[in-house]
C-alpha atoms as a PDB file:
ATOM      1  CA  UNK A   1      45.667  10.400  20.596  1.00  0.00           C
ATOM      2  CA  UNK A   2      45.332   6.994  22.305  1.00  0.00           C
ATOM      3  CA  UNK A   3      41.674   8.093  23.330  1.00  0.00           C
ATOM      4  CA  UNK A   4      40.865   9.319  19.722  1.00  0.00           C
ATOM      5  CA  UNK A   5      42.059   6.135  18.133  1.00  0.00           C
ATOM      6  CA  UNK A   6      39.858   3.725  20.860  1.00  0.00           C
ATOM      7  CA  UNK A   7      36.896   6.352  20.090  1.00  0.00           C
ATOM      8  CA  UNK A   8      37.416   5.577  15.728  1.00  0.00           C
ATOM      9  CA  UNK A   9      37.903   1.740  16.546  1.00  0.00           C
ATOM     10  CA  UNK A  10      34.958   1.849  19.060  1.00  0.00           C
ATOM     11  CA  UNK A  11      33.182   3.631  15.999  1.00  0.00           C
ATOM     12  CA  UNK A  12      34.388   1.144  13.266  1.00  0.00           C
ATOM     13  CA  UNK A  13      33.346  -1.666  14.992  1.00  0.00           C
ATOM     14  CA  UNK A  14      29.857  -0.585  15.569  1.00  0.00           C
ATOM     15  CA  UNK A  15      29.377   0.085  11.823  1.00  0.00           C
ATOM     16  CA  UNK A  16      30.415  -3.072  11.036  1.00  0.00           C
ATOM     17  CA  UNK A  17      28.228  -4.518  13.527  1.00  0.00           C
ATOM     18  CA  UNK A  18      25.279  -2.357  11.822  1.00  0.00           C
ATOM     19  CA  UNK A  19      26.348  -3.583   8.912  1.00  0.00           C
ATOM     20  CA  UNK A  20      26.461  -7.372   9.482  1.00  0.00           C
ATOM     21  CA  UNK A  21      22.767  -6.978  10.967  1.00  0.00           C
ATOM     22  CA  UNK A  22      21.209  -4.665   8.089  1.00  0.00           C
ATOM     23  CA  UNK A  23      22.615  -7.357   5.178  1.00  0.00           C
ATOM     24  CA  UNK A  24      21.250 -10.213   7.621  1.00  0.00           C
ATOM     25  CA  UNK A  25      17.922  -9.254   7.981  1.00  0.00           C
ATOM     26  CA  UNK A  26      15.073 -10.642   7.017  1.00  0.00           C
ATOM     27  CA  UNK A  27      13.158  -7.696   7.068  1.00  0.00           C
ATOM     28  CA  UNK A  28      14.140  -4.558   4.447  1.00  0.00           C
ATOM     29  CA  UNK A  29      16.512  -2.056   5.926  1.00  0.00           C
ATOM     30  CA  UNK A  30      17.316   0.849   4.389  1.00  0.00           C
ATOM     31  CA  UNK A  31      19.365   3.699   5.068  1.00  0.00           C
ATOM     32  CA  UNK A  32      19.390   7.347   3.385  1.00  0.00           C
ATOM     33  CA  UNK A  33      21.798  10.102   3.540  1.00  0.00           C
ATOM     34  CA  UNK A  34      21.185  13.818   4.812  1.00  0.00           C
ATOM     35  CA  UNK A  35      20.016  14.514   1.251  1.00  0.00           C
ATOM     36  CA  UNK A  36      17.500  11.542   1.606  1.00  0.00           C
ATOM     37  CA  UNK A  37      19.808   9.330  -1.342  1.00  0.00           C
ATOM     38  CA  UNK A  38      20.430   6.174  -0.637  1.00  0.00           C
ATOM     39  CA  UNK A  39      23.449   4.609   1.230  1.00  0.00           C
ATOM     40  CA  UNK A  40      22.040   1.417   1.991  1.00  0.00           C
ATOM     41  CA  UNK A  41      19.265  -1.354   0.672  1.00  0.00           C
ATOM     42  CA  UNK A  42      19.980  -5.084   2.190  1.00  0.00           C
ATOM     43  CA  UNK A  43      19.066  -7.772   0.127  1.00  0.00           C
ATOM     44  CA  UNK A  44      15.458  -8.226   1.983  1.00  0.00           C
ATOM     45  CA  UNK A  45      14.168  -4.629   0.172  1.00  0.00           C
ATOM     46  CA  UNK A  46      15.938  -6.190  -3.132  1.00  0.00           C
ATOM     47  CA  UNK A  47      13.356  -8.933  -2.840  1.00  0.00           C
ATOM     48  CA  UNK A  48      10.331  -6.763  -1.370  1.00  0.00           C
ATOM     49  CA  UNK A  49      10.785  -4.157  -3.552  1.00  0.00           C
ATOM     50  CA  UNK A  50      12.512  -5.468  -6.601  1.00  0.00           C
ATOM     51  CA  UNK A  51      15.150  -2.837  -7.201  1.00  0.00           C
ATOM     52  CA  UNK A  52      18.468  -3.986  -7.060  1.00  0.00           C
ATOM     53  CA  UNK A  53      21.657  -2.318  -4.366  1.00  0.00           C
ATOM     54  CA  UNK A  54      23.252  -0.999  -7.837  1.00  0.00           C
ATOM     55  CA  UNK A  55      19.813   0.397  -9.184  1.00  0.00           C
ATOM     56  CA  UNK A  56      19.322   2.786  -6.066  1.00  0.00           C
ATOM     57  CA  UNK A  57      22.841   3.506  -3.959  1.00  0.00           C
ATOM     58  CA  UNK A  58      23.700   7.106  -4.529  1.00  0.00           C
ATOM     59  CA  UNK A  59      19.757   8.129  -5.733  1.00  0.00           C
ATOM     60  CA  UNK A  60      16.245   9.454  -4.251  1.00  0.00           C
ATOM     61  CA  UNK A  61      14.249   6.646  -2.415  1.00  0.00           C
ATOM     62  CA  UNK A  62      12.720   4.754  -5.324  1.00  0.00           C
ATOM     63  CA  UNK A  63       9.765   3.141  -3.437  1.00  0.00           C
ATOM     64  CA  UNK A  64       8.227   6.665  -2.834  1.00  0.00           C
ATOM     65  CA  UNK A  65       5.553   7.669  -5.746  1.00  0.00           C
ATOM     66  CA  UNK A  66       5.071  11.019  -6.740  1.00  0.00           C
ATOM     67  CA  UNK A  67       2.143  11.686  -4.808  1.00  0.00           C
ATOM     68  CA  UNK A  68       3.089  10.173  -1.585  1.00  0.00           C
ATOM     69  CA  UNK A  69       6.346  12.560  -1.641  1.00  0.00           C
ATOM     70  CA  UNK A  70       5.073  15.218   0.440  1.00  0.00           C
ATOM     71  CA  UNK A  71       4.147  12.606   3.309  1.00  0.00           C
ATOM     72  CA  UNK A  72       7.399  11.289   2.966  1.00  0.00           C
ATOM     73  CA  UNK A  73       9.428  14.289   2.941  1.00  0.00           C
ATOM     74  CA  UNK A  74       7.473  15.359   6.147  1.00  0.00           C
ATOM     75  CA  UNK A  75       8.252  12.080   8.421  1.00  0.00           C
ATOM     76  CA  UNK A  76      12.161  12.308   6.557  1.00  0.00           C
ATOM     77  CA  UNK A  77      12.447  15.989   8.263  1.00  0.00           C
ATOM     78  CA  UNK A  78      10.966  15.218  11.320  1.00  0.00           C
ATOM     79  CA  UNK A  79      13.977  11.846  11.779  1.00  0.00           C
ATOM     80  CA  UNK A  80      16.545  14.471  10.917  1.00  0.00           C
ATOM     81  CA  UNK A  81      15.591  16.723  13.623  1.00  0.00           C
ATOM     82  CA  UNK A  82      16.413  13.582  15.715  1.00  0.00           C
ATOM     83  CA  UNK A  83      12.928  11.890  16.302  1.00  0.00           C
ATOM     84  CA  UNK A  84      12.803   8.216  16.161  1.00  0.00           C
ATOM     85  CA  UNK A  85       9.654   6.837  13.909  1.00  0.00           C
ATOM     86  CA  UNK A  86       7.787   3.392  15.255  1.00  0.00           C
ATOM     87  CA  UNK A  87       5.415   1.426  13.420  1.00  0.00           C
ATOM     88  CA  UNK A  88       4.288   4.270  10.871  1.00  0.00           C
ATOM     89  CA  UNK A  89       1.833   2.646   8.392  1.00  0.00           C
ATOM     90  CA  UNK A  90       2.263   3.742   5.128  1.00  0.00           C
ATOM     91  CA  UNK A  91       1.583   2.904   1.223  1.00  0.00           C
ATOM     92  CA  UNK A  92       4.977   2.491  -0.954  1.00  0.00           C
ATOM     93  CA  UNK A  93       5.060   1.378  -4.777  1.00  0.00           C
ATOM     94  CA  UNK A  94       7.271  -1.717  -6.122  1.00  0.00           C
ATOM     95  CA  UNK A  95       9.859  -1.545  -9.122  1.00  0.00           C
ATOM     96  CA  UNK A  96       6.922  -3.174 -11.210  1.00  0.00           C
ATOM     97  CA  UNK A  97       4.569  -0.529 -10.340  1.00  0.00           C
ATOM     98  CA  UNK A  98       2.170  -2.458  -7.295  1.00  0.00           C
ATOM     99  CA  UNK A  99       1.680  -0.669  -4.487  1.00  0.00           C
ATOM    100  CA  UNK A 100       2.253  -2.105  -1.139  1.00  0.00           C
ATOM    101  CA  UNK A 101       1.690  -1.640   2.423  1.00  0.00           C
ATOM    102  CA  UNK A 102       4.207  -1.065   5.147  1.00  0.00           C
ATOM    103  CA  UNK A 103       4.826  -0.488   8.908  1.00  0.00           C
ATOM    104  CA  UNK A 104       8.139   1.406   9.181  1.00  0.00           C
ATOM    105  CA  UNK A 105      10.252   2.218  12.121  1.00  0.00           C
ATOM    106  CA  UNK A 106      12.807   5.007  11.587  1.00  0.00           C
ATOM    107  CA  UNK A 107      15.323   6.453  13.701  1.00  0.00           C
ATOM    108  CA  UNK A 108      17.863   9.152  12.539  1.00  0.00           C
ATOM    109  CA  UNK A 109      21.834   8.042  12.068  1.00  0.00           C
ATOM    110  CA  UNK A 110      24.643  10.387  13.743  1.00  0.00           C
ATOM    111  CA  UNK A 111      28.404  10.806  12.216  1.00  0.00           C
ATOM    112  CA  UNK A 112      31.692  10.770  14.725  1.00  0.00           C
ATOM    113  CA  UNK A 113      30.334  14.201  15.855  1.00  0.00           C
ATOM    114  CA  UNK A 114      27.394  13.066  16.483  1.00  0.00           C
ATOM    115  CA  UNK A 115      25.347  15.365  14.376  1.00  0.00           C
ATOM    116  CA  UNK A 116      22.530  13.687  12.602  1.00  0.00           C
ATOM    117  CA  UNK A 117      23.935  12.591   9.084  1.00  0.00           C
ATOM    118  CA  UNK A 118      20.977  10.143   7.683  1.00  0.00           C
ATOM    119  CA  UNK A 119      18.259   7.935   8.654  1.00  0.00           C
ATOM    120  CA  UNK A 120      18.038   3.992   9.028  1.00  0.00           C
ATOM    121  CA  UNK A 121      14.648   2.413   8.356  1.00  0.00           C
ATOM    122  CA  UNK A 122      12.927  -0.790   8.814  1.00  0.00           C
ATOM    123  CA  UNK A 123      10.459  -1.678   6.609  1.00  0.00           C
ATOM    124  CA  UNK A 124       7.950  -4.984   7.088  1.00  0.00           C
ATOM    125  CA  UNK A 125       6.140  -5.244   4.312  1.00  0.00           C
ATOM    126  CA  UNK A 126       1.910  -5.926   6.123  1.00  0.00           C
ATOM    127  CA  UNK A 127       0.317  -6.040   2.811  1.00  0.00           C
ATOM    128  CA  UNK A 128      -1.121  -9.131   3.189  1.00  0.00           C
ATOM    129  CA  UNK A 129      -2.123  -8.883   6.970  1.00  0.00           C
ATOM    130  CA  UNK A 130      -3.959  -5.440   5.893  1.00  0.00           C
ATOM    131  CA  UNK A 131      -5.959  -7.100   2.915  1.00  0.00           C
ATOM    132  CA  UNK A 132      -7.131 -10.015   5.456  1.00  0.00           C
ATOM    133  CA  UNK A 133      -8.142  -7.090   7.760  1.00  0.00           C
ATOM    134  CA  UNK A 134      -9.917  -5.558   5.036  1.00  0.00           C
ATOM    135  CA  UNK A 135     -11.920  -8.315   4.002  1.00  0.00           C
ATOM    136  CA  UNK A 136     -12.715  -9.210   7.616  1.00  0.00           C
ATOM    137  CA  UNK A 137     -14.239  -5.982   8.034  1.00  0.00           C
ATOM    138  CA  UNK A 138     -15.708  -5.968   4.935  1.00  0.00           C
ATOM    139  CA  UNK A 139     -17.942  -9.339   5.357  1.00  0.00           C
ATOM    140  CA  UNK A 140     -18.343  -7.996   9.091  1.00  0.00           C
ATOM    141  CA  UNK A 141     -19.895  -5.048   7.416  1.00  0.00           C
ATOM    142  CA  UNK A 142     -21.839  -6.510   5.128  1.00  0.00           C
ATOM    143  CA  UNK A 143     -23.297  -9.392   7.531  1.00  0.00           C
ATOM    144  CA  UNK A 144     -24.724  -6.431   9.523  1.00  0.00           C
ATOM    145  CA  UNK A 145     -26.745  -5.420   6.397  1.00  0.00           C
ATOM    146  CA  UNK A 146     -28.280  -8.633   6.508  1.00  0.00           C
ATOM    147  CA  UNK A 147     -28.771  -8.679   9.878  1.00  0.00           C
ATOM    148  CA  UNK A 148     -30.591  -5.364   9.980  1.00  0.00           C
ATOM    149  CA  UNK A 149     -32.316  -5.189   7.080  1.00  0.00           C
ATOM    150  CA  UNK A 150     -35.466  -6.732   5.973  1.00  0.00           C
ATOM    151  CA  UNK A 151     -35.839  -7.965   2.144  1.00  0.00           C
ATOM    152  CA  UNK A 152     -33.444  -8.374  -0.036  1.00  0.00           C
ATOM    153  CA  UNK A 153     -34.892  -4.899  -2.355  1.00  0.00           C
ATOM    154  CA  UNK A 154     -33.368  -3.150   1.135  1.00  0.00           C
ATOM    155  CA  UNK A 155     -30.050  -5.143   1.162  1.00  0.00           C
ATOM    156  CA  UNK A 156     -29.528  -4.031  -3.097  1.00  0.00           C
ATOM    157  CA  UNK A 157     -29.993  -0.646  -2.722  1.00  0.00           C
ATOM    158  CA  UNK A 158     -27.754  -0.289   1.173  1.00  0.00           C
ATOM    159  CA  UNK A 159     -24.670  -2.081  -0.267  1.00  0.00           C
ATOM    160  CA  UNK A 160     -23.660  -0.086  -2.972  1.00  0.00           C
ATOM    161  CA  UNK A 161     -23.389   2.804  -0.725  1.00  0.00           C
ATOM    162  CA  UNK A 162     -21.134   0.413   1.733  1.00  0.00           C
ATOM    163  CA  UNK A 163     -18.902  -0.728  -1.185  1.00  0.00           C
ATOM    164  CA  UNK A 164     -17.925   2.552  -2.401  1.00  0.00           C
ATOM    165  CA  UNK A 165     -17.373   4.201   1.135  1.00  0.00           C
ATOM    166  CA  UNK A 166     -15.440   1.091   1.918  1.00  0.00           C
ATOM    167  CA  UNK A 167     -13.308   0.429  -1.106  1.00  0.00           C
ATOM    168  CA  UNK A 168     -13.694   3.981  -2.214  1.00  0.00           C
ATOM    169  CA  UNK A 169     -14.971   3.570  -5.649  1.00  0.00           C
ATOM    170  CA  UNK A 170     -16.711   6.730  -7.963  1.00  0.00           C
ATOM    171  CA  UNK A 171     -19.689   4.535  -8.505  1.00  0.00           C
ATOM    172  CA  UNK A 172     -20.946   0.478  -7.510  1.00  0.00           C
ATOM    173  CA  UNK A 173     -23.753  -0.690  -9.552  1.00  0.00           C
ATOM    174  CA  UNK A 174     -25.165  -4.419  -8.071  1.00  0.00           C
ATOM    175  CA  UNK A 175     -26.997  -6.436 -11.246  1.00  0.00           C
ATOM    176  CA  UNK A 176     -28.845  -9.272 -11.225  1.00  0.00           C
ATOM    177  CA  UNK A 177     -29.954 -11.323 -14.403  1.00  0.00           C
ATOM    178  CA  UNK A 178     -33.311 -11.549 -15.788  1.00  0.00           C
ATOM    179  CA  UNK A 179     -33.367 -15.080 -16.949  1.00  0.00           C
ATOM    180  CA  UNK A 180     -36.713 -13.986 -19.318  1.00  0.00           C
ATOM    181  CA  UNK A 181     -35.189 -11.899 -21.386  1.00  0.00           C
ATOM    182  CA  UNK A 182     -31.433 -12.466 -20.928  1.00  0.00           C
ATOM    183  CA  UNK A 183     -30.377  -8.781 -19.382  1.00  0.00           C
ATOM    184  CA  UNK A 184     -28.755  -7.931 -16.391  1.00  0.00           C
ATOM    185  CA  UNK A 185     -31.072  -5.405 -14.439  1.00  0.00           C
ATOM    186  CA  UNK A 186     -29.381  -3.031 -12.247  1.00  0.00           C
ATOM    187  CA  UNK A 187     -31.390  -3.225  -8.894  1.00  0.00           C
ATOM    188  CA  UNK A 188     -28.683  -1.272  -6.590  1.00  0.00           C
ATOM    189  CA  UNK A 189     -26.416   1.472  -7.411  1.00  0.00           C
ATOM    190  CA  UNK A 190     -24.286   4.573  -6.196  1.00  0.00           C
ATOM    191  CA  UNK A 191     -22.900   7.032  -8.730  1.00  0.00           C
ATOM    192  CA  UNK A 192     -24.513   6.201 -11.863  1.00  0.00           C
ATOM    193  CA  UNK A 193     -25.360   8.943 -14.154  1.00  0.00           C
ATOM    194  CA  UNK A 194     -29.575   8.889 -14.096  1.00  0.00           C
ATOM    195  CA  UNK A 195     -29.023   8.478 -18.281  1.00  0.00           C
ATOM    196  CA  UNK A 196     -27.422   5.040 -17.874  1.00  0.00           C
ATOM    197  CA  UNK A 197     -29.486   2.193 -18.780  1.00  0.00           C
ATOM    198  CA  UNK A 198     -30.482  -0.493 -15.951  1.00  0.00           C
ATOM    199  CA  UNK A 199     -31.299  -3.004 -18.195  1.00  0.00           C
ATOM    200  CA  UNK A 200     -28.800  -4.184 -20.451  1.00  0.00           C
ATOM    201  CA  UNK A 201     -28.429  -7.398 -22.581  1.00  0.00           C
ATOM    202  CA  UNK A 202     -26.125 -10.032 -21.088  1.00  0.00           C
ATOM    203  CA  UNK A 203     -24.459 -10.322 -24.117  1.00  0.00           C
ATOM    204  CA  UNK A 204     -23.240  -6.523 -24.814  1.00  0.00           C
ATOM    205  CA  UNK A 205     -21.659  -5.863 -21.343  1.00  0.00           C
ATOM    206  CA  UNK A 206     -18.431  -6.561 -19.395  1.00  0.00           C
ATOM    207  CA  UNK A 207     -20.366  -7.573 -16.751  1.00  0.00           C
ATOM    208  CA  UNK A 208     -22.443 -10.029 -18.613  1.00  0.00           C
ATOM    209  CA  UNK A 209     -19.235 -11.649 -19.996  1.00  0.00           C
ATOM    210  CA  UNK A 210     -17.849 -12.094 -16.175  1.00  0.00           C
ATOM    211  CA  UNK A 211     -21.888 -13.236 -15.644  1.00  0.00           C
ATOM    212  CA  UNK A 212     -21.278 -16.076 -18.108  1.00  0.00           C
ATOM    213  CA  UNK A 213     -17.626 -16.821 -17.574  1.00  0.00           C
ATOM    214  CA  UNK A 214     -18.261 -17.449 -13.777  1.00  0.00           C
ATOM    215  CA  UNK A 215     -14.574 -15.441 -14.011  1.00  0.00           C
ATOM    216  CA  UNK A 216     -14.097 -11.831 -12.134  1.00  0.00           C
ATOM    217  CA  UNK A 217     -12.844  -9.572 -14.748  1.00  0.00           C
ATOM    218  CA  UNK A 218     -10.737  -5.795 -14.440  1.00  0.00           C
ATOM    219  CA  UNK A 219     -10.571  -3.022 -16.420  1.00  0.00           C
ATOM    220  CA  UNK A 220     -10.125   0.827 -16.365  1.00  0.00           C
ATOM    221  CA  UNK A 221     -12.921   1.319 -18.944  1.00  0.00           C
ATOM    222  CA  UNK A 222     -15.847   2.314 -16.418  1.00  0.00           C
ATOM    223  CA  UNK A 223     -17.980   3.016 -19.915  1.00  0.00           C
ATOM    224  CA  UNK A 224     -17.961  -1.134 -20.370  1.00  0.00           C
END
């Protein structure tokens, strides 16, 4: 009895230890059940992902879209069959609907028998270190472009094709205005139907507004 009762205290303490580090951290820690519902969320995942302790406790992992569920569900089985998880890059979405990037180390959680009974992860949000890497590879591929090719005409037509491989985009269309006659003129391009016009006036476009605004501008009308 004596030996049972050190082995529960021994037990107790080392949850509360657990505990006392997973609400410290300054990194989100989370922890999910067998059924992959959630027993824990420290107050670091409140602020990376914006969902409260009392929104998620006792509920499927919120951060987890739809269509990243089967990726998810795969690396969840493998931490339940006891394999720990380091540094696993993936894409999770906020509570206001941006997506973010994350490296996540997992390891699976055992009960007093020491069967597997959950999993404890720790998720640092490397959104912004993965854009910067982006962008550096993105000038680095560009600069080549300049570097091997040898008028401008060349450079129009090659970076298109870069852009959409890169950011994956349907289509990339590079336009340049024609001061003459006040149109933008399409001079590079990748997915365009062949009936789109490559002259349009500078005035009737979404492109020609962000022309004369000097302003970027977004939208999910592709026909603009």
């Amino acid at each position: 009895i004596n030996a049972r009762k050190q082995s529960e205290d021994g037990l107790q303490q080392n949850n509360e230890m657990l505990l006392a580090i997973i609400l410290s951290s300054p990194i989100a820690i989370v922890t999910l059940d067998f059924e992959g519902l959630v027993k824990s969320w420290n107050p670091a995942a409140e602020k990376v992902f914006g969902w409260t302790e009392a929104e998620v406790i006792g509920k499927p992992n919120p951060i987890v879209p739809m269509v990243k569920w089967p990726e998810f569900k795969a690396y969840f089985d493998k931490v339940l069959d006891g394999l720990a998880l380091s540094r696993v890059e993936v894409r999770r979405e906020r509570k206001d609907g941006q997506f973010i990037d994350l490296s996540v180390t997992t390891a699976p959680l055992h009960n007093a028998r020491g069967e597997v009974s959950g999993m404890i992860g720790v998720l640092a949000d490397i959104t912004e270190r993965k854009r910067a890497g982006e962008q550096r590879e993105t000038v680095g591929m560009i600069s080549q472009l300049f570097l091997t090719l040898d008028s401008l005409e060349e450079i129009y037509k090659a970076l298109p094709g870069v852009l959409s491989v890169r950011f994956q985009f349907p289509f990339v269309a590079i336009t340049v205005v024609d001061d003459t006659t006040q149109e933008l003129v399409v001079v590079g391009s990748v997915g365009l139907p062949t009936s789109a016009p490559h002259r349009i006036p500078i005035d009737q476009s979404l492109s020609g507004t962000a022309v004369l605004s000097g302003q970027p501008i977004a939208t999910s009308d592709v026909s603009q």
